[in-house]
C-alpha atoms as a PDB file:
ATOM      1  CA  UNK A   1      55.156  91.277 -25.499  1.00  0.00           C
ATOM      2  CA  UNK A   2      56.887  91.646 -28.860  1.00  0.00           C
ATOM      3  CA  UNK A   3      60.705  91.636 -29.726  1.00  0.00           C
ATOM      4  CA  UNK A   4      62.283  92.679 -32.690  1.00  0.00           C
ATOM      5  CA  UNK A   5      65.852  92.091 -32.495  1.00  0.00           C
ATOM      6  CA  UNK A   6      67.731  89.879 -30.117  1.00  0.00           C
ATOM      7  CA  UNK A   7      71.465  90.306 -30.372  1.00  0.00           C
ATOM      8  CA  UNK A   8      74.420  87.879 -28.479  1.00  0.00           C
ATOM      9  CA  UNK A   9      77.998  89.409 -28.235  1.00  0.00           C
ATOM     10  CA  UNK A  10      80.723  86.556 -28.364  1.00  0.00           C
ATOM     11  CA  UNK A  11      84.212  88.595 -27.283  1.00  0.00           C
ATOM     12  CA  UNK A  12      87.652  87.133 -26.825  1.00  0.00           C
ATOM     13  CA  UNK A  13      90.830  88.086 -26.209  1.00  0.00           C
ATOM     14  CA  UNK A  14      93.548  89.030 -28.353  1.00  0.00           C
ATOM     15  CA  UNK A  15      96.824  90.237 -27.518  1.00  0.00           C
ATOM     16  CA  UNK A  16      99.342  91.989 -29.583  1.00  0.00           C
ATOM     17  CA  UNK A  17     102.852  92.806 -29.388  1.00  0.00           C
ATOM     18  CA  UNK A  18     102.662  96.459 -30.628  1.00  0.00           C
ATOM     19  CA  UNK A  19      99.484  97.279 -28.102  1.00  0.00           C
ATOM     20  CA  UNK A  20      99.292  96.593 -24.202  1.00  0.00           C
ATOM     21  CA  UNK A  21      95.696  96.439 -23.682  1.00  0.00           C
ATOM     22  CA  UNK A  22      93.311  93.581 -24.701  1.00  0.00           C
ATOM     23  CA  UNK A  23      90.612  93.994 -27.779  1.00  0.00           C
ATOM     24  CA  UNK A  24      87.859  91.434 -28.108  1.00  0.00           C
ATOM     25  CA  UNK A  25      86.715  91.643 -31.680  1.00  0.00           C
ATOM     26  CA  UNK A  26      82.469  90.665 -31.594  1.00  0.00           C
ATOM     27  CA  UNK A  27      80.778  88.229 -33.070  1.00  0.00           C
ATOM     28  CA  UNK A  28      76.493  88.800 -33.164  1.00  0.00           C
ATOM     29  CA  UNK A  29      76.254  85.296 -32.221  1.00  0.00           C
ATOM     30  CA  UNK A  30      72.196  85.162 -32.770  1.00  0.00           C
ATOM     31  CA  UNK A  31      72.300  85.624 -36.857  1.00  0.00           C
ATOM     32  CA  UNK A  32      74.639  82.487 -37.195  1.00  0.00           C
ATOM     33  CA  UNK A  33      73.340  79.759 -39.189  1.00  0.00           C
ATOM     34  CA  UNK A  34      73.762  77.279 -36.489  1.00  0.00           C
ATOM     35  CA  UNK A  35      71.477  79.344 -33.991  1.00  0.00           C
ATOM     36  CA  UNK A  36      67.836  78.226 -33.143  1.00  0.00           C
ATOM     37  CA  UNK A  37      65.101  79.881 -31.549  1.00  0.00           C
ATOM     38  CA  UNK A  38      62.222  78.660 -29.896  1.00  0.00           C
ATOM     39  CA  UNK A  39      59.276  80.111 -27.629  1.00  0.00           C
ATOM     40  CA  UNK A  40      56.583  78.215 -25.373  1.00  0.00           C
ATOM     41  CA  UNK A  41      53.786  80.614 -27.210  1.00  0.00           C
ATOM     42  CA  UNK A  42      53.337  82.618 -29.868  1.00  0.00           C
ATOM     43  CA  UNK A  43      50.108  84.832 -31.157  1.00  0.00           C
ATOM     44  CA  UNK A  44      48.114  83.015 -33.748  1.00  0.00           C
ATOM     45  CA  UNK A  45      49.746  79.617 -33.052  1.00  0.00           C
ATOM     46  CA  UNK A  46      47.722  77.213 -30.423  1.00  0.00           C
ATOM     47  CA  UNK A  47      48.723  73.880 -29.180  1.00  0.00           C
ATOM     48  CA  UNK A  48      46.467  71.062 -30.060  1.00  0.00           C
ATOM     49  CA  UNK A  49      44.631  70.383 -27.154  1.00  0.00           C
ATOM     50  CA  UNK A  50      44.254  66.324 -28.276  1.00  0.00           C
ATOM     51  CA  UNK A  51      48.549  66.376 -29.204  1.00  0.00           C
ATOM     52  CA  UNK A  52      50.572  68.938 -27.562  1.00  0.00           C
ATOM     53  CA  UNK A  53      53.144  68.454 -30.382  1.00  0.00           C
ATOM     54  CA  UNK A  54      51.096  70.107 -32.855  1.00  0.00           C
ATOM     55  CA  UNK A  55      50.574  73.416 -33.510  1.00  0.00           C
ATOM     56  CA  UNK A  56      47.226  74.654 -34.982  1.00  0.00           C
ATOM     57  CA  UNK A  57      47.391  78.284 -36.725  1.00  0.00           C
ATOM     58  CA  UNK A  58      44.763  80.564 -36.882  1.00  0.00           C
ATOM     59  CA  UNK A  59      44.027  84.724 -36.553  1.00  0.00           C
ATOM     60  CA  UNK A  60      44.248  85.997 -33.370  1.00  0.00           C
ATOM     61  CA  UNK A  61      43.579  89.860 -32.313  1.00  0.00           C
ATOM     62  CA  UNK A  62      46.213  91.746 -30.365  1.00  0.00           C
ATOM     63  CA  UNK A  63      46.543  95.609 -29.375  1.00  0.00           C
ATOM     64  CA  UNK A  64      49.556  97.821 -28.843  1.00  0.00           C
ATOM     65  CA  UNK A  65      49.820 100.301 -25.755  1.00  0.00           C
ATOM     66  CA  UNK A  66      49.886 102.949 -27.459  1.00  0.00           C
ATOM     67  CA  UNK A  67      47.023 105.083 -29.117  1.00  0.00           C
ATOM     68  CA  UNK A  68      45.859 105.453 -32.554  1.00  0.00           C
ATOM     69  CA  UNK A  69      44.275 107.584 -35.367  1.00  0.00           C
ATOM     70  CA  UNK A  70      42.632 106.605 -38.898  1.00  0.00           C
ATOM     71  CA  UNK A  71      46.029 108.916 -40.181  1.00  0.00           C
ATOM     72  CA  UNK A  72      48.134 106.247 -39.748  1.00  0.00           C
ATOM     73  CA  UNK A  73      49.674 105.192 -43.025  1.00  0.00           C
ATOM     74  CA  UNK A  74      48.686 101.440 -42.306  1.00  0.00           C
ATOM     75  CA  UNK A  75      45.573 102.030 -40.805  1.00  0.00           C
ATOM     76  CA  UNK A  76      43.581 100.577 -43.158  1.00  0.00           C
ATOM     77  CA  UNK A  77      44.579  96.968 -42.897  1.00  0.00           C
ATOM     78  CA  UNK A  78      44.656  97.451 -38.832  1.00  0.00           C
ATOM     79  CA  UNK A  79      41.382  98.464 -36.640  1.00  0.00           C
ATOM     80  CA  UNK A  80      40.927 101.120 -34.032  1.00  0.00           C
ATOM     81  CA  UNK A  81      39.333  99.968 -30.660  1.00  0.00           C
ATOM     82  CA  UNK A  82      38.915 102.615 -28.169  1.00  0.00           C
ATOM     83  CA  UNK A  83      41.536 104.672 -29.688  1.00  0.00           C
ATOM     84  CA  UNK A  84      44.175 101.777 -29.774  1.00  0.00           C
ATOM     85  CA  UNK A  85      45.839 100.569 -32.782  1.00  0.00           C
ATOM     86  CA  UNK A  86      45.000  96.866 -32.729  1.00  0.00           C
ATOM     87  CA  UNK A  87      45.497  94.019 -35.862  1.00  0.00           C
ATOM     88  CA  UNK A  88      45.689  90.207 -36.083  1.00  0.00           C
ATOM     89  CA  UNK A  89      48.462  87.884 -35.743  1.00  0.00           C
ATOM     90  CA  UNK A  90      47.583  85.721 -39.209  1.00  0.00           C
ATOM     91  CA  UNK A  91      50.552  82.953 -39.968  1.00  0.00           C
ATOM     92  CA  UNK A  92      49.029  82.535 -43.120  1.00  0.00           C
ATOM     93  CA  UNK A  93      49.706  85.775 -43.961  1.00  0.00           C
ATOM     94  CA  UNK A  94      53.763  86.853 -44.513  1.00  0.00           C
ATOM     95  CA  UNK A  95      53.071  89.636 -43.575  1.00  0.00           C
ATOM     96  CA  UNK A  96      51.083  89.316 -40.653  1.00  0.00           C
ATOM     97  CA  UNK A  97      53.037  86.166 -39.006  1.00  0.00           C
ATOM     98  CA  UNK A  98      55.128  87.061 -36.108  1.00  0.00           C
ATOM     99  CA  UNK A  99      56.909  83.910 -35.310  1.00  0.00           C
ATOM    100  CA  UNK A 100      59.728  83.468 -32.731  1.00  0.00           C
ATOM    101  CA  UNK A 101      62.632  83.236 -35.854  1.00  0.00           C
ATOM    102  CA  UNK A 102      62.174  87.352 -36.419  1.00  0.00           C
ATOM    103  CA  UNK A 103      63.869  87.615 -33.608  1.00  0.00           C
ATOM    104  CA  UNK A 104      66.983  86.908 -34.683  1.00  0.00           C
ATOM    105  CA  UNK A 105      66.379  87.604 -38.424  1.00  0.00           C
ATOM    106  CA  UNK A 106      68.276  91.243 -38.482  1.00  0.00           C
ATOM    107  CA  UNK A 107      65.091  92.440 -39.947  1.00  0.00           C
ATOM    108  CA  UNK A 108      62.266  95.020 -38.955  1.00  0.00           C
ATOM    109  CA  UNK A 109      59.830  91.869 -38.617  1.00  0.00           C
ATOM    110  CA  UNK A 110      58.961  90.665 -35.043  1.00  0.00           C
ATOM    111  CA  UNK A 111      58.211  87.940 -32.692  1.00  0.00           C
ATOM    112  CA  UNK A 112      54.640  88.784 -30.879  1.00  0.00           C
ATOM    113  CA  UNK A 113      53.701  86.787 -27.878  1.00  0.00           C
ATOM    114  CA  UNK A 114      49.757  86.048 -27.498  1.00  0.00           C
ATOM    115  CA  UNK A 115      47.447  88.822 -26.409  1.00  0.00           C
ATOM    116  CA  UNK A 116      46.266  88.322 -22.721  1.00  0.00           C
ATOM    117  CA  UNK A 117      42.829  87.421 -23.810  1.00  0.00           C
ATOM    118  CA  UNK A 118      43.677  84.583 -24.350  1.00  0.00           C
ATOM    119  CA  UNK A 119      44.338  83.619 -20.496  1.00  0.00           C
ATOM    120  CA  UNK A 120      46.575  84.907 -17.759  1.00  0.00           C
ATOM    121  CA  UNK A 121      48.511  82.211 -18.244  1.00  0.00           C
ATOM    122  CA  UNK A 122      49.891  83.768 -20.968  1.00  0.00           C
ATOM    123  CA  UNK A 123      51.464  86.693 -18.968  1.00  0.00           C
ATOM    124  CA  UNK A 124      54.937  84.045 -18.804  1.00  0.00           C
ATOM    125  CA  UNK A 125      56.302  83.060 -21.900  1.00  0.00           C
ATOM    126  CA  UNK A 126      59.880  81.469 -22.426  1.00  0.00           C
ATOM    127  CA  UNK A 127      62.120  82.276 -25.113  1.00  0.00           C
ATOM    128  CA  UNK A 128      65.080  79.876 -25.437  1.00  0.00           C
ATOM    129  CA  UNK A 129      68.240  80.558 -27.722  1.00  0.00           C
ATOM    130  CA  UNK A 130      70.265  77.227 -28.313  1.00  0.00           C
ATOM    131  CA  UNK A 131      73.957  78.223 -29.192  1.00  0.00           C
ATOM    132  CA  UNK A 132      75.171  75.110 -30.433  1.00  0.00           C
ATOM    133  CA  UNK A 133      78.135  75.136 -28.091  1.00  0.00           C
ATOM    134  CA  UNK A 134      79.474  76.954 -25.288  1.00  0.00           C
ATOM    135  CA  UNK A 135      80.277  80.553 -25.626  1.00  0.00           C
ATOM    136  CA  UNK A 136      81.394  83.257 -23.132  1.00  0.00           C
ATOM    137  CA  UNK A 137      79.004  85.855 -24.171  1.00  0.00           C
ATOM    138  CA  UNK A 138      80.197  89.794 -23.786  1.00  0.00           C
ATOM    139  CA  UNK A 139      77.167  91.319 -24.243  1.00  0.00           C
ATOM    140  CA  UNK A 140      73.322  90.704 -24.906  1.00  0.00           C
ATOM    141  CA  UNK A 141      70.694  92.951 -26.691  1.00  0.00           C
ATOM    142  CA  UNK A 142      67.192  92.694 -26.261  1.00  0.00           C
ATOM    143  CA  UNK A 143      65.196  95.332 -28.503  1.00  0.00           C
ATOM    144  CA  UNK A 144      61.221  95.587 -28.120  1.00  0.00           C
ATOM    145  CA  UNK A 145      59.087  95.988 -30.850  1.00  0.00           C
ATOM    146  CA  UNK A 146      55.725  97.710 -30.112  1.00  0.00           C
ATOM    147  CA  UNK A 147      55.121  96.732 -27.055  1.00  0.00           C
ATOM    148  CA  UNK A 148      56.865  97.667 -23.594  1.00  0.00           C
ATOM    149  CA  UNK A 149      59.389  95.997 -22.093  1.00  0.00           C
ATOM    150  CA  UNK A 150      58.234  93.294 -19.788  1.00  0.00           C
ATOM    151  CA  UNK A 151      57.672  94.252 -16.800  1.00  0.00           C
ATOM    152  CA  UNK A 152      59.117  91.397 -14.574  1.00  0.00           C
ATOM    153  CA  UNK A 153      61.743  88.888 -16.420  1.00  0.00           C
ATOM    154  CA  UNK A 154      65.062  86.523 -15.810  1.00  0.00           C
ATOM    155  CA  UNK A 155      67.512  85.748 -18.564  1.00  0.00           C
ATOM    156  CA  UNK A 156      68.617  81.948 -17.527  1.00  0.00           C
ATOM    157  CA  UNK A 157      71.488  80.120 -18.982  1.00  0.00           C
ATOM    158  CA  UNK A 158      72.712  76.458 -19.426  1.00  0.00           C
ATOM    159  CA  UNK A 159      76.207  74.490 -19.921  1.00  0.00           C
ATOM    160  CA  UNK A 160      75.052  71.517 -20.108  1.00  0.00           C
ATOM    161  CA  UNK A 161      73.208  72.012 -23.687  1.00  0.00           C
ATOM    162  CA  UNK A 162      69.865  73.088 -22.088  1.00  0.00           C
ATOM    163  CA  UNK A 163      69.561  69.834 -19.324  1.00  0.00           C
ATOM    164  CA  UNK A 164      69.245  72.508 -16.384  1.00  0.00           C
ATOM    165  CA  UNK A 165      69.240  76.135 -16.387  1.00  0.00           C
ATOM    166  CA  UNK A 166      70.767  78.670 -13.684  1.00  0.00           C
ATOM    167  CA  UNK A 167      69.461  82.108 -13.219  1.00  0.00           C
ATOM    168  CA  UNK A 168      72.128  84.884 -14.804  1.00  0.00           C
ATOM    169  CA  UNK A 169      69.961  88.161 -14.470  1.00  0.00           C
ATOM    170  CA  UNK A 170      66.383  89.179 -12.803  1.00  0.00           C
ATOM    171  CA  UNK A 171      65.088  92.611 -14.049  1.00  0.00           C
ATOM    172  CA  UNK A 172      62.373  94.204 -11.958  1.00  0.00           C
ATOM    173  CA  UNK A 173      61.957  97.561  -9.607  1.00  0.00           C
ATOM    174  CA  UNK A 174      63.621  97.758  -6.441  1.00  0.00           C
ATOM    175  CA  UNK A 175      60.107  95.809  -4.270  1.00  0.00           C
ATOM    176  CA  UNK A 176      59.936  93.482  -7.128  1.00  0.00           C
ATOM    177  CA  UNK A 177      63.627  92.338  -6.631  1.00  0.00           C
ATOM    178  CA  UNK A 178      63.232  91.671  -3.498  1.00  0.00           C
ATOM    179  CA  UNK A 179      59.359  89.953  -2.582  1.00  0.00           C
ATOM    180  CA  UNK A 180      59.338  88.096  -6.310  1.00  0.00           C
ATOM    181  CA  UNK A 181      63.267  87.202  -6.482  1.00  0.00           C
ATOM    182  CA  UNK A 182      64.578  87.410  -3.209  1.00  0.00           C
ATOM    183  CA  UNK A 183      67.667  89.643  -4.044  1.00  0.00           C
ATOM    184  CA  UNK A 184      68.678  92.597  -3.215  1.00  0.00           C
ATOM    185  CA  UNK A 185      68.478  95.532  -6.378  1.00  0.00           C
ATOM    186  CA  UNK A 186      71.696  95.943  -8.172  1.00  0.00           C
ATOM    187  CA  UNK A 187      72.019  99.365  -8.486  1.00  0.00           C
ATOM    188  CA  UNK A 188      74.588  98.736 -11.731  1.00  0.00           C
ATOM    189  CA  UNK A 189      76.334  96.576  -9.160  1.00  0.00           C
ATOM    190  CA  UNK A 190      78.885  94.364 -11.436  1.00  0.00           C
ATOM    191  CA  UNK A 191      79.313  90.421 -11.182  1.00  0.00           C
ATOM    192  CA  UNK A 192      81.583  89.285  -8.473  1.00  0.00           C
ATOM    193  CA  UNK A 193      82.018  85.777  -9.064  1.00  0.00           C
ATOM    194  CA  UNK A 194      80.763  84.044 -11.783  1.00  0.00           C
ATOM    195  CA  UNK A 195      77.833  82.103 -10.374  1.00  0.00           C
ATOM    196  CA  UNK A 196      76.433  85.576  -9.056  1.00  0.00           C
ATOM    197  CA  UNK A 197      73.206  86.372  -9.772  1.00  0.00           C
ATOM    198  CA  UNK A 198      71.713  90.095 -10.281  1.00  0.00           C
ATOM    199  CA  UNK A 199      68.941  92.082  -9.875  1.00  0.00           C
ATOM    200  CA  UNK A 200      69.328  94.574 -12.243  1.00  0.00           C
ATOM    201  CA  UNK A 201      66.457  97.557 -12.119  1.00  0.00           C
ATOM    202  CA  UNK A 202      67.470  99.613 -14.825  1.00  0.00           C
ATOM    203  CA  UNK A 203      65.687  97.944 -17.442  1.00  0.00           C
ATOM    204  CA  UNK A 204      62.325  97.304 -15.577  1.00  0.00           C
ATOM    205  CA  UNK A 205      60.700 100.716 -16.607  1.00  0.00           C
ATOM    206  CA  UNK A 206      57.645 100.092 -18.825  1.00  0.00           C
ATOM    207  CA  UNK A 207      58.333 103.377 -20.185  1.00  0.00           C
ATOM    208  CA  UNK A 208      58.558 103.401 -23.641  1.00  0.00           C
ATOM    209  CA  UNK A 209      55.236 101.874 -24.180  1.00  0.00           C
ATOM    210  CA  UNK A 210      57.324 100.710 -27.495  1.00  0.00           C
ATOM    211  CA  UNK A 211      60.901 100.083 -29.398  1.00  0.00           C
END
């Protein structure tokens, strides 16, 4: 999984004399100074086995979804396996580094999560956005880079400055929503109360393979 852009919508309300209706300016919450990023994995970064707090770098091959050709104006620092357009995750490289900050960046760079041969394992990976304070968020934007989006996900939350999280949203198809999550599909259903929780299938598609 790879994401490019992650984007958090702060709205309030303002109220005006001269206008009867209610227009909450936005805020992209996720390029503030104050924000930090982290993720449990990331490709080319490995936990030390001996000291789980330290991180040891090194290449590590990954492969997009999509096919390939040699006409591809960066093919020649990438490699073509079985007609896939594959390259390495290098974070002593600039330009090959894909660490969990280029998410939130507002550049074309991206966050990559480790290739799945590395271990199955590596199918779940958390990515958690500390705020710095408590924000009623309008809207959130999640743009892929080149990979798909995932195909079964929950976006959590916490007010208590990441103690304990509560589920917000589960994305996945109609079956998925209910064996995996145990809730009923959405169906653009909208949020009743405000400890609801949804099952929203719109954005389960792995269709784009990409963006």
């Amino acid at each position: 999984m790879s994401v490019r852009e992650l984007f958090f919508l702060l709205g309030w309300l303002i109220a005006t004399c001269s206008s009867e209706s209610l227009r909450p300016p936005y805020l992209n919450l996720a390029r503030e100074k104050h924000i930090t990023v982290s993720a449990t994995s990331t490709c080319g970064e490995f936990i030390d086995k001996q000291n789980r707090n330290k991180i040891k770098n090194k290449k590590e091959l990954y492969c997009k979804l999509t096919g390939s050709s040699p006409y591809e104006k960066d093919y020649k620092d990438s490699n073509l396996i079985y007609g896939q357009y594959c390259d390495y995750c290098d974070p002593s490289v600039p330009d090959k580094k894909h660490i969990v900050n280029y998410t939130i960046d507002g550049t074309d760079r991206w966050w990559q999560s480790p290739p799945l041969s590395r271990g199955l394992e590596y199918q779940k990976v958390n990515i958690t956005i500390d705020l710095g304070q408590e924000y009623h968020i309008a809207y959130i934007y999640i743009r892929m880079a080149n990979s798909p989006r995932p195909a079964l996900w929950s976006l959590e939350r916490s007010i208590d400055y990441g103690k304990t999280f509560s589920t917000w949203y589960y994305f996945a198809n109609d079956i998925e929503c209910r064996t995996v999550f145990g809730v009923e599909p959405s169906h653009n259903r909208s949020f009743v109360r405000d400890d609801d929780v949804v099952c929203e299938t719109k954005y389960a598609s792995r269709i784009p393979l990409e963006g």
